[in-house]
Structure formats: C-alpha cells, structure tokens
N, C-alpha and C. Protein backbone atom coordinates (compact mmCIF):
# COMPACT_ATOMS: atom_id res chain seq x y z
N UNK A 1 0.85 -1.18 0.00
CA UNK A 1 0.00 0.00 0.00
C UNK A 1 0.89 1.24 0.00
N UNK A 2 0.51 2.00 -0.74
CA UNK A 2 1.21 3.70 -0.77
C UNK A 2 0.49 4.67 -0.36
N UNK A 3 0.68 5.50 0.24
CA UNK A 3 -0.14 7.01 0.52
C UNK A 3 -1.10 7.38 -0.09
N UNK A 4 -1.39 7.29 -1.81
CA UNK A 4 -2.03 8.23 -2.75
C UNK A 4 -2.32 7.04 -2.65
N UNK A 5 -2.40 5.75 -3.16
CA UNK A 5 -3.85 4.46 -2.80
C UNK A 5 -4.92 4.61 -1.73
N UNK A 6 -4.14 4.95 -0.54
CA UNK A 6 -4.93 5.02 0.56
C UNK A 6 -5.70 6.16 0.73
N UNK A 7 -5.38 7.51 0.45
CA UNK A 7 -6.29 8.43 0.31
C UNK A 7 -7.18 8.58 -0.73
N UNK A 8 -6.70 7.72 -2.27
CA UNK A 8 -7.95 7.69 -2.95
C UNK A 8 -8.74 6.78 -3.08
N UNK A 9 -8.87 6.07 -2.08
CA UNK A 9 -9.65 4.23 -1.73
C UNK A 9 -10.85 5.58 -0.59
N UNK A 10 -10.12 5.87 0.49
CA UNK A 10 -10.99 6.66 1.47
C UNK A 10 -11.83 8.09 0.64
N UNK A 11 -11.03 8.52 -0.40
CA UNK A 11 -12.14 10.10 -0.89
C UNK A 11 -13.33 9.52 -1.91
N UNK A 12 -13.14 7.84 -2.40
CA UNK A 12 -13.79 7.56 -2.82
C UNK A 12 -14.79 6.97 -2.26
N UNK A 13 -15.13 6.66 -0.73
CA UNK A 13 -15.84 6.65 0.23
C UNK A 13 -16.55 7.48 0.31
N UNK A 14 -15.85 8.51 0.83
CA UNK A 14 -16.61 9.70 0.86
C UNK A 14 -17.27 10.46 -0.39
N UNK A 15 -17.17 10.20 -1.21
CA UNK A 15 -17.53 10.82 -2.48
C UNK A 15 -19.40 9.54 -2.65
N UNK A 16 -18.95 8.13 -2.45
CA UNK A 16 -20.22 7.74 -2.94
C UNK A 16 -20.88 7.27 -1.68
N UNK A 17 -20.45 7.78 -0.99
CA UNK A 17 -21.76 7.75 0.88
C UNK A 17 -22.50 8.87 0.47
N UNK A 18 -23.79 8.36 0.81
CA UNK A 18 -24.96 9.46 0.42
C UNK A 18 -25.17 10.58 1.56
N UNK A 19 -24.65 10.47 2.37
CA UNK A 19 -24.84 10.96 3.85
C UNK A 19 -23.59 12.12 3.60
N UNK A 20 -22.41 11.91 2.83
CA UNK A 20 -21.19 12.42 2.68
C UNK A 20 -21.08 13.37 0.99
N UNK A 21 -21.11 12.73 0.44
CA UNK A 21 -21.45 13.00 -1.08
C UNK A 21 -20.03 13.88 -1.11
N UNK A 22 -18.81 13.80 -1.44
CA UNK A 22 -17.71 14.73 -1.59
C UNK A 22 -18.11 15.10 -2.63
N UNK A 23 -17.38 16.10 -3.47
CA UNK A 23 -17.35 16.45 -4.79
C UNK A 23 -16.69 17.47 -5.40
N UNK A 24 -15.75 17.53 -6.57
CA UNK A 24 -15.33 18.80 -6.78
C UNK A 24 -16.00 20.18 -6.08
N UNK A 25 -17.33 20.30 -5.91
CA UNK A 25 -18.00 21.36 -5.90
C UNK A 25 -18.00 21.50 -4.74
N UNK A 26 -18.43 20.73 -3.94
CA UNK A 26 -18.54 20.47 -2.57
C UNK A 26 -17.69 19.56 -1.85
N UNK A 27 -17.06 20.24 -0.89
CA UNK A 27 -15.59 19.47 -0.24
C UNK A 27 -16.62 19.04 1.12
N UNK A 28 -16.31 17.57 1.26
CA UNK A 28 -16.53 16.47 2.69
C UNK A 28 -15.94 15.75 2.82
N UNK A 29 -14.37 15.67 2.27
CA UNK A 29 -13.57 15.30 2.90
C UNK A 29 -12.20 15.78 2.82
N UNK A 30 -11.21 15.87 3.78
CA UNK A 30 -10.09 16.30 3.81
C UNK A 30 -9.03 15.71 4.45
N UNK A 31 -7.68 15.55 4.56
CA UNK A 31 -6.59 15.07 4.87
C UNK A 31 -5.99 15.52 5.91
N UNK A 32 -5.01 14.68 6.63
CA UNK A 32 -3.88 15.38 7.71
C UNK A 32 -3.10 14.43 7.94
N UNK A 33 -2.06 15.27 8.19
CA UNK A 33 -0.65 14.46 8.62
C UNK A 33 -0.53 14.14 9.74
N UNK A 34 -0.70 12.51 10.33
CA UNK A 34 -0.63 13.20 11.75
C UNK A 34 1.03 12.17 12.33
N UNK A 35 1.56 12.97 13.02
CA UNK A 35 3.05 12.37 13.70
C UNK A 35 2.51 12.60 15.19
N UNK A 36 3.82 11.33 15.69
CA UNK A 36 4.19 11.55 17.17
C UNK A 36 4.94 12.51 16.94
N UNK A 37 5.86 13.23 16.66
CA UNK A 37 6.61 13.69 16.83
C UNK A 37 5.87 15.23 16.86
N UNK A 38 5.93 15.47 18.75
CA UNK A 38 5.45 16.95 19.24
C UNK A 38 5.73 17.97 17.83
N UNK A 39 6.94 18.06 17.64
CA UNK A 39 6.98 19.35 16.75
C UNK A 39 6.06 19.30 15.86
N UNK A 40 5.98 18.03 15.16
CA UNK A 40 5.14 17.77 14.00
C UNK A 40 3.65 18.20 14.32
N UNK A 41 3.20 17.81 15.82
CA UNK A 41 2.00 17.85 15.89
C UNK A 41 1.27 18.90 15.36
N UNK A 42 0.08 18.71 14.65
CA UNK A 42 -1.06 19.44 14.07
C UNK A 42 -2.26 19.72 15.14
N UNK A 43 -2.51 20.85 14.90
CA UNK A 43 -3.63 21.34 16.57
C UNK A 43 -5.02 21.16 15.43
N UNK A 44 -5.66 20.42 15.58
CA UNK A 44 -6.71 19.90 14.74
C UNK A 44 -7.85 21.00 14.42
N UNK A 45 -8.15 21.78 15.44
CA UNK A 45 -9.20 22.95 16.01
C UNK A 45 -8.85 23.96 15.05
N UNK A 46 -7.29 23.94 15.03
CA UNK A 46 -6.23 24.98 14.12
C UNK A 46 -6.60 24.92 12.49
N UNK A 47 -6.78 23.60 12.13
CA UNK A 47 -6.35 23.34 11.00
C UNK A 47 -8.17 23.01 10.30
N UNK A 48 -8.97 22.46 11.09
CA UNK A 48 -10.09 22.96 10.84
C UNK A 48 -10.95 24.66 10.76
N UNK A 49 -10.54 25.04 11.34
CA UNK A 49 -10.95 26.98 11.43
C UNK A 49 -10.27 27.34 9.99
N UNK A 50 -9.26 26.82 9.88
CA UNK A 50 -8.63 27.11 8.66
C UNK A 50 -9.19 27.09 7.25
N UNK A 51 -9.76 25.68 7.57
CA UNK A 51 -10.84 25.00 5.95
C UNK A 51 -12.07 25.89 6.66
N UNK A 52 -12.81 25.73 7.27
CA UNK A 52 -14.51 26.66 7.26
C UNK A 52 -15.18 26.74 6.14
N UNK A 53 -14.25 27.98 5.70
CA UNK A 53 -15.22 28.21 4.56
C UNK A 53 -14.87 27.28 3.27
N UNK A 54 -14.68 26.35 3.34
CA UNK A 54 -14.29 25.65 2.43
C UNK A 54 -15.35 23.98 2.41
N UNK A 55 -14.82 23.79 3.55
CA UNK A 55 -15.54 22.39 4.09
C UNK A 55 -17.17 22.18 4.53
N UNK A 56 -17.34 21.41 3.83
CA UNK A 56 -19.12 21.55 4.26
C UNK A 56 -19.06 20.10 5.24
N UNK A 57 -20.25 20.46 6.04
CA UNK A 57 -20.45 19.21 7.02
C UNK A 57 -21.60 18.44 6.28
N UNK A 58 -21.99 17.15 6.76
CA UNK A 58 -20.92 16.51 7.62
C UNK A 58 -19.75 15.76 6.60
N UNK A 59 -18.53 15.54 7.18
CA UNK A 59 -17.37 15.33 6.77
C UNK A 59 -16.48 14.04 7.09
N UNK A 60 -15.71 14.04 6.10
CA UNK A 60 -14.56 12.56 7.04
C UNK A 60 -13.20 13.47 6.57
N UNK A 61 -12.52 12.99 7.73
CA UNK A 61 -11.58 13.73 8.02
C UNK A 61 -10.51 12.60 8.01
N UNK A 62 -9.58 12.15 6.83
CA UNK A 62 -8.79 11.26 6.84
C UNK A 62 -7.41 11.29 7.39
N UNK A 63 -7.01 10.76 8.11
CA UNK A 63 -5.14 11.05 8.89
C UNK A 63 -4.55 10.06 8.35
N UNK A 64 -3.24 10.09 7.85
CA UNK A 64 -2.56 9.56 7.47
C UNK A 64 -2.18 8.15 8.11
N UNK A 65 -1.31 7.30 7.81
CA UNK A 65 -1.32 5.96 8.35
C UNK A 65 -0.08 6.17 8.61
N UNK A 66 0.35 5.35 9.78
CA UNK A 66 1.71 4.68 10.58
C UNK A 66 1.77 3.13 10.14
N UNK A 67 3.12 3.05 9.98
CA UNK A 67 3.34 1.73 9.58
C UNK A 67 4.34 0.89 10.15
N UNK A 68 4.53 -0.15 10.26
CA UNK A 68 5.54 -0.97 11.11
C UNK A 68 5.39 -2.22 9.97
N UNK A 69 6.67 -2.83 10.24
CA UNK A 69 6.65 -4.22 9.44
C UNK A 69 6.96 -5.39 10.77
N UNK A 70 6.29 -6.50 9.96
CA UNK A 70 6.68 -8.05 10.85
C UNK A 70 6.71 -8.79 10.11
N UNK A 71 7.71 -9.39 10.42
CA UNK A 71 8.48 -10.92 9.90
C UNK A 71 7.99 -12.18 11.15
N UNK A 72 7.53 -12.91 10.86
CA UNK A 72 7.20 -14.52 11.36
C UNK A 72 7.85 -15.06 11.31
N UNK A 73 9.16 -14.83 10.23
CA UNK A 73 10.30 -15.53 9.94
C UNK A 73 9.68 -16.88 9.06
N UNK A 74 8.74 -16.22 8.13
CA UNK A 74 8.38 -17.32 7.27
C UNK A 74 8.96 -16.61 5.94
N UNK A 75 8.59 -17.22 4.48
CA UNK A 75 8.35 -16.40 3.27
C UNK A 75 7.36 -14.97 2.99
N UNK A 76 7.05 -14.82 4.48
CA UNK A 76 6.11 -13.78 4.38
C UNK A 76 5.98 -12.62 5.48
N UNK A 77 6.39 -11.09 4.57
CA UNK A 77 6.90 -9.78 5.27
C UNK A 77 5.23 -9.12 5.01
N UNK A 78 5.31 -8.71 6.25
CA UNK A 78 3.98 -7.46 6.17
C UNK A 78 4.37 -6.57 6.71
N UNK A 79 3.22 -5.48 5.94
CA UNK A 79 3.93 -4.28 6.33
C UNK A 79 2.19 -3.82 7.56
N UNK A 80 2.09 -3.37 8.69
CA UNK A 80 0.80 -3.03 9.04
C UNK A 80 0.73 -1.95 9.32
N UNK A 81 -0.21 -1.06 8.70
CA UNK A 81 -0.89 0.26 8.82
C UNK A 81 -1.95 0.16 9.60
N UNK A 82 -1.63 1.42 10.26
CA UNK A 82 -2.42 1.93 11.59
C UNK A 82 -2.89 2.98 11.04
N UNK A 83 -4.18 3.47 10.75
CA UNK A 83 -4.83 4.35 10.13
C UNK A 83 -6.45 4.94 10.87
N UNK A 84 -6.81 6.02 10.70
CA UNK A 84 -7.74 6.64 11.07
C UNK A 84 -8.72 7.81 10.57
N UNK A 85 -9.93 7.67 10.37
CA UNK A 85 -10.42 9.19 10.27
C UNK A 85 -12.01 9.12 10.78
N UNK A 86 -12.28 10.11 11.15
CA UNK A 86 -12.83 10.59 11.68
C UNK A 86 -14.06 11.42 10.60
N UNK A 87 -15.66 11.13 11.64
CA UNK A 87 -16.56 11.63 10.90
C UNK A 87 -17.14 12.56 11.23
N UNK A 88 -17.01 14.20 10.88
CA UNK A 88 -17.69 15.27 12.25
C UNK A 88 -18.72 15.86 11.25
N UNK A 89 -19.54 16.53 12.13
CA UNK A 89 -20.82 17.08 11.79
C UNK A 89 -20.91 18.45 12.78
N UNK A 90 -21.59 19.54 12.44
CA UNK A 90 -21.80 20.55 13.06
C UNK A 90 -23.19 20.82 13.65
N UNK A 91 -22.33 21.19 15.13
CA UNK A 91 -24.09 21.34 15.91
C UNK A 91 -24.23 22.77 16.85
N UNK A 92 -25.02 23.05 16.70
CA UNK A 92 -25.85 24.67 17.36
C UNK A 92 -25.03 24.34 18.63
N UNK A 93 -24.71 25.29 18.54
CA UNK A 93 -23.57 25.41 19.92
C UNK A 93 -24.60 25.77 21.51
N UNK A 94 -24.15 24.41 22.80
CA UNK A 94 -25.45 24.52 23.58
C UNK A 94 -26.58 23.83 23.21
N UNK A 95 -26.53 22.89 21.97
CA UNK A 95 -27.30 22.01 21.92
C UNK A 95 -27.21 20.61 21.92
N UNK A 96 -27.44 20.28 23.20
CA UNK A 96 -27.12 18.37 23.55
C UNK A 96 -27.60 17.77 22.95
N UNK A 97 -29.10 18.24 22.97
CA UNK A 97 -29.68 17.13 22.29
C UNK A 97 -29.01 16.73 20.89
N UNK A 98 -28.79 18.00 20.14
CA UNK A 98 -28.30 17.82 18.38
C UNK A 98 -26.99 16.73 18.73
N UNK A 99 -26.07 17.35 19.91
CA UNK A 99 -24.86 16.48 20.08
C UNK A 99 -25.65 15.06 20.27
N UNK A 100 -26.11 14.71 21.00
CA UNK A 100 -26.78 13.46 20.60
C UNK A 100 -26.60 12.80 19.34
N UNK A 101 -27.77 13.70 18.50
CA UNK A 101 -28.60 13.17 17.45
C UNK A 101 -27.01 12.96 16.52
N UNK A 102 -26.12 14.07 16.69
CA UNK A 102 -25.26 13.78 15.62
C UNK A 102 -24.15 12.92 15.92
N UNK A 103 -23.91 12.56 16.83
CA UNK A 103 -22.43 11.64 17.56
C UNK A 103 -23.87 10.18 17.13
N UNK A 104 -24.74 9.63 17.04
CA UNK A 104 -25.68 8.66 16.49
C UNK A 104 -25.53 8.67 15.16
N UNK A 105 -25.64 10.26 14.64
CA UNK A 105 -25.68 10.05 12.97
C UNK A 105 -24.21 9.97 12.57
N UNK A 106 -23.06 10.19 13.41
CA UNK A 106 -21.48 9.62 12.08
C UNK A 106 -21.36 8.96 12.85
N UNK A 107 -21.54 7.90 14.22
CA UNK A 107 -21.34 6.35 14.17
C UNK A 107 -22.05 6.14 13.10
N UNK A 108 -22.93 5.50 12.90
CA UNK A 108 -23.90 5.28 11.50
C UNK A 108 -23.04 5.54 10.22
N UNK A 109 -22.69 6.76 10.44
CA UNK A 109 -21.88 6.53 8.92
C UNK A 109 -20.52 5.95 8.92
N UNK A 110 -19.85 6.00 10.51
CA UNK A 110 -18.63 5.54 10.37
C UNK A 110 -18.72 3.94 10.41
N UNK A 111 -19.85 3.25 10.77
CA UNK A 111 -19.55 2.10 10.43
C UNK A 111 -20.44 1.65 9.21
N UNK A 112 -21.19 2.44 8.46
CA UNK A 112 -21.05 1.63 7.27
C UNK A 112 -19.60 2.02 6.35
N UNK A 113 -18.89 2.68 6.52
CA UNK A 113 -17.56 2.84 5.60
C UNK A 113 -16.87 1.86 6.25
N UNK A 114 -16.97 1.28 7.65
CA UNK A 114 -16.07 0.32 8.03
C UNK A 114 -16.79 -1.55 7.64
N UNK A 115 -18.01 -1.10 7.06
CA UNK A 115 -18.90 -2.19 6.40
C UNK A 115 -18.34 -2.42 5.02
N UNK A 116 -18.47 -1.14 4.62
CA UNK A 116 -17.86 -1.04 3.09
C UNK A 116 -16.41 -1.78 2.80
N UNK A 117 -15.58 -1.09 4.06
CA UNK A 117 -13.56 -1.01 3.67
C UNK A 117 -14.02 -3.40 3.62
N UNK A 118 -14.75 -3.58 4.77
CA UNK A 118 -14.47 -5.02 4.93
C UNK A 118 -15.15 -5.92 3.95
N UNK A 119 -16.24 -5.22 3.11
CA UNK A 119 -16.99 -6.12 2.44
C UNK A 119 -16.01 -6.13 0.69
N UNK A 120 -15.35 -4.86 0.61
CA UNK A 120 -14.10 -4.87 -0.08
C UNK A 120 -12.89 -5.93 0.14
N UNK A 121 -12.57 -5.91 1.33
CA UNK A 121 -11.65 -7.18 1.48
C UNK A 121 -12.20 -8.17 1.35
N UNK A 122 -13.25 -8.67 1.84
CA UNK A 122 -13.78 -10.07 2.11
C UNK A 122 -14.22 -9.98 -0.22
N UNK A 123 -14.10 -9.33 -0.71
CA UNK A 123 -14.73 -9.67 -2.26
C UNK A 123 -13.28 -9.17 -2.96
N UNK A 124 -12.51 -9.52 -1.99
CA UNK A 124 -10.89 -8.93 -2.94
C UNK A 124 -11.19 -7.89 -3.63
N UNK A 125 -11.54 -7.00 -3.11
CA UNK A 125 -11.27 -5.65 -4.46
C UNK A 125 -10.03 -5.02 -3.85
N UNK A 126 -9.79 -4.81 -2.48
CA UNK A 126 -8.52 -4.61 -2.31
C UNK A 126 -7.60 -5.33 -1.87
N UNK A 127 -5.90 -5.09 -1.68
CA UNK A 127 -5.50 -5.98 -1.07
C UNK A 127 -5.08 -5.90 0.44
N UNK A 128 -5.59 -5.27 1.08
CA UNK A 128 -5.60 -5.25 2.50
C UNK A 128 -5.93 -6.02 3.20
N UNK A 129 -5.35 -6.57 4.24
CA UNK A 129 -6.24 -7.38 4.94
C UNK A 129 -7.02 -6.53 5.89
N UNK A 130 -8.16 -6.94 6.01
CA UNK A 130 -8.75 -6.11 6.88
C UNK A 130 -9.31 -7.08 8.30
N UNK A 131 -9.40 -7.26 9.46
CA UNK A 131 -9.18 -7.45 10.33
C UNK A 131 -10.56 -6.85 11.70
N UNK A 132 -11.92 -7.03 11.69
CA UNK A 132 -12.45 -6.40 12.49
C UNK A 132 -12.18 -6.05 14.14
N UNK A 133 -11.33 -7.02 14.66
CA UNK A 133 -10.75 -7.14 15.74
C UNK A 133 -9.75 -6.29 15.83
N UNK A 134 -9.14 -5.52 14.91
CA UNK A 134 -8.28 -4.32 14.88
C UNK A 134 -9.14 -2.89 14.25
N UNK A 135 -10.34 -2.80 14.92
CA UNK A 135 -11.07 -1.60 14.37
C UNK A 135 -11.75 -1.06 15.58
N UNK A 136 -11.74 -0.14 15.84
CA UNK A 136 -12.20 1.09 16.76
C UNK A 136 -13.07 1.72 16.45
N UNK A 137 -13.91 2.67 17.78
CA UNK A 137 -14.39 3.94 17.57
C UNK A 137 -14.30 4.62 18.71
N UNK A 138 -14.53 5.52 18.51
CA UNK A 138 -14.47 6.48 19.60
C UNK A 138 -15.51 8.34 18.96
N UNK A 139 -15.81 8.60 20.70
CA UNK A 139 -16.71 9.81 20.17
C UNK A 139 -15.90 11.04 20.28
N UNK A 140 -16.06 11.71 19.32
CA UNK A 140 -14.76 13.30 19.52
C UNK A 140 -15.66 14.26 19.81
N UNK A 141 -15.28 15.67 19.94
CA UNK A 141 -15.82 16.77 20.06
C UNK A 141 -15.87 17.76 21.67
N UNK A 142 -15.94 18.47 21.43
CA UNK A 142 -16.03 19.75 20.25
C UNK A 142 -14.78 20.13 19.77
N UNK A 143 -14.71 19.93 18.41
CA UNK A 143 -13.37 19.90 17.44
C UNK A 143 -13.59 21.07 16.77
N UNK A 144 -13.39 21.99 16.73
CA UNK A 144 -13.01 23.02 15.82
C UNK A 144 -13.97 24.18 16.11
N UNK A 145 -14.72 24.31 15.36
CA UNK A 145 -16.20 24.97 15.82
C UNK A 145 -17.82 24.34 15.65
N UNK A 146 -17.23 23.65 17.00
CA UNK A 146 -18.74 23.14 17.38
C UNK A 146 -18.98 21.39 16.70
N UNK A 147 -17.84 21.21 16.27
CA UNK A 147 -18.70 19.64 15.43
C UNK A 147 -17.93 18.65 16.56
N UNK A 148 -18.63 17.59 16.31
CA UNK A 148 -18.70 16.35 16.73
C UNK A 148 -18.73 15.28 16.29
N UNK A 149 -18.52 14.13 16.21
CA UNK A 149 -18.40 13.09 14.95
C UNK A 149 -17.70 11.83 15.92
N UNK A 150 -17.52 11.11 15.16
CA UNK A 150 -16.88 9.72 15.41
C UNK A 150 -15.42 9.54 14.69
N UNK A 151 -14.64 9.24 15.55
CA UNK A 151 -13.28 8.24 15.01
C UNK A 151 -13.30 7.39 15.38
N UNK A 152 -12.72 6.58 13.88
CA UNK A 152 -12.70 4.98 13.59
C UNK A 152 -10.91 4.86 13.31
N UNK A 153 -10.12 3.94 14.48
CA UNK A 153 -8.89 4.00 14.19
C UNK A 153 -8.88 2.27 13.45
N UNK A 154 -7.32 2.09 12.94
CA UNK A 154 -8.19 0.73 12.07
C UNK A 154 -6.97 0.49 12.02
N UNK A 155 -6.38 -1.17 11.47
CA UNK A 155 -5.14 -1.39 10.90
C UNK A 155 -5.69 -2.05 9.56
N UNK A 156 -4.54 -1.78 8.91
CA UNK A 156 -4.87 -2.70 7.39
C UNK A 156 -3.44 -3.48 7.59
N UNK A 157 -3.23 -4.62 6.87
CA UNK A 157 -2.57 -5.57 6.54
C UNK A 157 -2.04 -6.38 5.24
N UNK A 158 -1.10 -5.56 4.46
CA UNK A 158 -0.75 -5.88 3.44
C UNK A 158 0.92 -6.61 3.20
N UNK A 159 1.04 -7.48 2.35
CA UNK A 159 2.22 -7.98 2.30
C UNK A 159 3.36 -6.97 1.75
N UNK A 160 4.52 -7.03 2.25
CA UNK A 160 5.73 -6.19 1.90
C UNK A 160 6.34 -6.84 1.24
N UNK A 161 6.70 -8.80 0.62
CA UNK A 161 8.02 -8.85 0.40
C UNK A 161 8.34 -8.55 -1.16
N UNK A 162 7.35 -7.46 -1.82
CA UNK A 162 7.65 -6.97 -3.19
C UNK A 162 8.87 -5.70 -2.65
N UNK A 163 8.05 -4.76 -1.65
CA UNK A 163 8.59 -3.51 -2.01
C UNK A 163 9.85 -3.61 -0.62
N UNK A 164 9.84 -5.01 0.40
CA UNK A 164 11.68 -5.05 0.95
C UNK A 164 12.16 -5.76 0.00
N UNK A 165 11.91 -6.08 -0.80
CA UNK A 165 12.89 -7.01 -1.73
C UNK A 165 14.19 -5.49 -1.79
N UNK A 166 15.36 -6.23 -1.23
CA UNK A 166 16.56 -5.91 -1.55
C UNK A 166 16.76 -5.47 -3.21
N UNK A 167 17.16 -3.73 -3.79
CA UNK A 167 17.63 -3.90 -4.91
C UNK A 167 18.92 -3.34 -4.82
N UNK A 168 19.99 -4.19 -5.52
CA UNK A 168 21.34 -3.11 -5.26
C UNK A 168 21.56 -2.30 -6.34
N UNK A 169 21.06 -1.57 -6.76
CA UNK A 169 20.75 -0.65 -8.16
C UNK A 169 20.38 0.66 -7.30
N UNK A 170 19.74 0.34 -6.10
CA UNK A 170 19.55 1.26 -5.49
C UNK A 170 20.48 2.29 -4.56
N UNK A 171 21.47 1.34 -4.98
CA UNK A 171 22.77 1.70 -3.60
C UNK A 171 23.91 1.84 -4.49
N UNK A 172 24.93 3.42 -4.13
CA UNK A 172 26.31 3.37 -5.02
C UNK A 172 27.17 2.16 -4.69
C-alpha cells in the first residue's frame, strides 16, 4: 500500500456515501498528517478553522497511516498500517440534544464505511487485509467549531516482500 492508494480508496468513500457525497463542488472530505513527533504535531481545532469556509459538514476527516513491518520468519513480510479518520458534523452550539442526534448520525456513517472497507476485502477488491478485531471507535468533540463526529482508528494488513525485496541498483 502507498499514501495516494490510501487516500484515494478513502475520498472515494466519501464521495459515494450518500450521507457524505464529496465532490469537486462540494468538499466532505479532507486530509492530515498526523506524527508523534510533538513538533510535528497538528492542533486539529487549528487546521479545521482554517478550511470553514471551504468544508461543508458533515465530513470525514482522513489522517494519514503509521506503519511498522513483521516478519514470522516465514516467506512472508507485512507491512501493518495503523490508520484513522474521523466523521464530524456541526451542531448549534449549547445544543445536547443535536450532540446526541449527531455523535448517532457519524457512528452510522462511520460504520457503514467500516462495512464497506471489509466487504471490499472479504470480495478482494482490495488488497488489504482487513481485520475487524483491529477496528475502533471512539466519540470526539467539540473539534473546531462546534462539530462532533466519530473516530474509527483501524489497521490494514498488506504484504511487503515486493517492495523489501533488496535492490542493489539502489545503492552506489
């Protein structure tokens, strides 16, 4: 798996969820980098105020993936991505009940995209393994101004021993 696979597997989520509908015209979904590394860190509140006028709710908010590899010490290297995003919606500020209604309405949407990512693996359209026992949620908010939503953290599971294959072409 590469970066630009993984963000255009997820905008294409968001583009044909009816609840989400991305589109040239209309932006519902957007990207972020996210690191451990303090300096790196992104203040989310920051970087949402930023899009506003740009971003329409409700939204998925995709973060980049962390990766680690494991060896079994068989013929077979994986590489596993730790990945996440998040589904927020905007609510009348002082209104619980809406916080309610809307932390109900992007679980709902965050697990049919996590219905979708698995009914994709389980029919091979991708090659991830996907894994329900490595899938999360959790409720966020108040993120930025006023929204609320769901994150879904997740691992995917794809084989590496194409891209460690040793090349010495690569090295003076």
């Amino acid at each position: 798996m590469r970066h630009a696979e993984y963000n255009q597997y997820f905008r294409d989520l968001a583009t044909k969820h009816v609840d989400i509908k991305h589109s040239d015209t209309e932006m519902h979904f957007a990207r972020i980098i996210r690191s451990a590394d303090p300096f790196f860190k992104l203040e989310l509140s920051e970087f949402l105020t930023k899009l506003k006028s740009k971003l329409e709710t409700p939204f998925m908010l995709l973060e980049t993936y962390d990766a680690r590899f494991e060896d079994n010490k068989s013929d077979n290297k994986w590489q596993l991505a730790m990945g996440a995003f998040m589904i927020l919606d905007k609510v009348s500020k002082g209104d619980y009940n809406e916080v309610e209604s809307k932390l109900d309405f992007t679980e709902s949407v965050a697990t049919d995209i996590i219905g979708r990512l698995y009914n994709d693996y389980k029919l091979k359209r991708i090659n991830w393994h996907v894994d329900l026992n490595d899938i999360t949620l959790e409720k966020v908010g108040p993120v930025g101004d006023s929204m609320y939503g769901t994150r879904v953290d997740f691992l995917l599971k794809t084989t590496a021993n194409t891209s460690l294959k040793y090349d010495p072409s690569k090295f003076l």
